[in-house]
Protein backbone atom coordinates (compact mmCIF):
# COMPACT_ATOMS: atom_id res chain seq x y z
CA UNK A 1 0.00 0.00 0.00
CA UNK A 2 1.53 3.25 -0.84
CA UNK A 3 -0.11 6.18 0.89
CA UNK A 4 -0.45 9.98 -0.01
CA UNK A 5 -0.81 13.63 2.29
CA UNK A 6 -2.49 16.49 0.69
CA UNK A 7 -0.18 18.98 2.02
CA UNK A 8 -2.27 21.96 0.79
CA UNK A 9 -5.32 20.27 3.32
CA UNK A 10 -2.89 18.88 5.77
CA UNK A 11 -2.90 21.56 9.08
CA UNK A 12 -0.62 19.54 11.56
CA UNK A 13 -3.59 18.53 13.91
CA UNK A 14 -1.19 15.24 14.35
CA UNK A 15 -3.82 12.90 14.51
CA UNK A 16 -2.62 10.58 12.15
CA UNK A 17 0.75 10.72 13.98
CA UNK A 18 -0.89 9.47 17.46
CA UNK A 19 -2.25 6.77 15.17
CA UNK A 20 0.75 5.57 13.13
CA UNK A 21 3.75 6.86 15.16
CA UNK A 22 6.17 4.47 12.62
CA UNK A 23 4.23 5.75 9.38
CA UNK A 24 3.33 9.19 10.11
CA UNK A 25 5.04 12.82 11.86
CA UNK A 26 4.67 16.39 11.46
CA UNK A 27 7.33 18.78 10.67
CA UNK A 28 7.86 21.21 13.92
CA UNK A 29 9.05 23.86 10.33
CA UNK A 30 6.12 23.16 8.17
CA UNK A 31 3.64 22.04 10.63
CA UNK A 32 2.37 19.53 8.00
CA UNK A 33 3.09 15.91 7.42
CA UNK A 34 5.90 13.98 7.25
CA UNK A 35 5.78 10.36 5.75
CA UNK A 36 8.51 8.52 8.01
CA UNK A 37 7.55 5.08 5.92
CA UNK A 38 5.99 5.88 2.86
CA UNK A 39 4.93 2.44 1.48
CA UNK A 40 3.98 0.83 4.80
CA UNK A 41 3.25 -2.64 3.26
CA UNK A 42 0.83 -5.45 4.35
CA UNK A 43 1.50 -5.20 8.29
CA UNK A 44 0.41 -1.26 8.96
CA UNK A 45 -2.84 -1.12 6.57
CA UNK A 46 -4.80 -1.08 9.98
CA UNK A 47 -2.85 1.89 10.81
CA UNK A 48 -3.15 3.82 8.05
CA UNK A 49 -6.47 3.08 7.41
CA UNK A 50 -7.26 4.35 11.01
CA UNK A 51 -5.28 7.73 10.25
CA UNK A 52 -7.30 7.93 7.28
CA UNK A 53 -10.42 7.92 9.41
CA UNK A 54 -8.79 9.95 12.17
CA UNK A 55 -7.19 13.19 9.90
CA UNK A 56 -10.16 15.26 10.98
CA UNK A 57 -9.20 17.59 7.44
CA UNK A 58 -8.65 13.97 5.29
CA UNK A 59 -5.41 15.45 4.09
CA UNK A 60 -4.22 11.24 4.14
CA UNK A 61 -5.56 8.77 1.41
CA UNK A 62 -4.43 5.44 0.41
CA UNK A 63 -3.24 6.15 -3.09
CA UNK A 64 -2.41 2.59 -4.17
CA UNK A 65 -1.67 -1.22 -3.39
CA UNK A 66 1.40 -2.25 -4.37
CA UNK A 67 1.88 -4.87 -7.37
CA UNK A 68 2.71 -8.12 -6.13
């Protein structure tokens, strides 16, 4: 799963960092977010999918799955 941040929605509320903590941060510069692990894989979709749910501006979407 590969997963993309609207920065021009994101606003730093850092929800989706208090959700995915290995996938997600903000930048203290930009206050938007950071992608620490940008294809995740099998093993976080539960996470993301929660931040998905949980970015209260849905900057986050799942923009692909990966090929296998």
């Amino acid at each position: 799963m590969k997963v993309s941040v609207d920065l021009q929605r994101c606003k730093g509320y850092a929800a989706c960092m208090i959700i995915a903590p290995s996938i997600f941060d903000v930048s203290e510069e930009t206050n938007k977010v950071i992608l620490l692990n940008a294809n995740p894989g099998e093993e976080a979709r539960s996470m993301v999918e929660e931040a998905i749910r949980g970015c209260p501006v849905k900057a986050i979407s799942r923009v692909a799955d990966d090929e296998k």
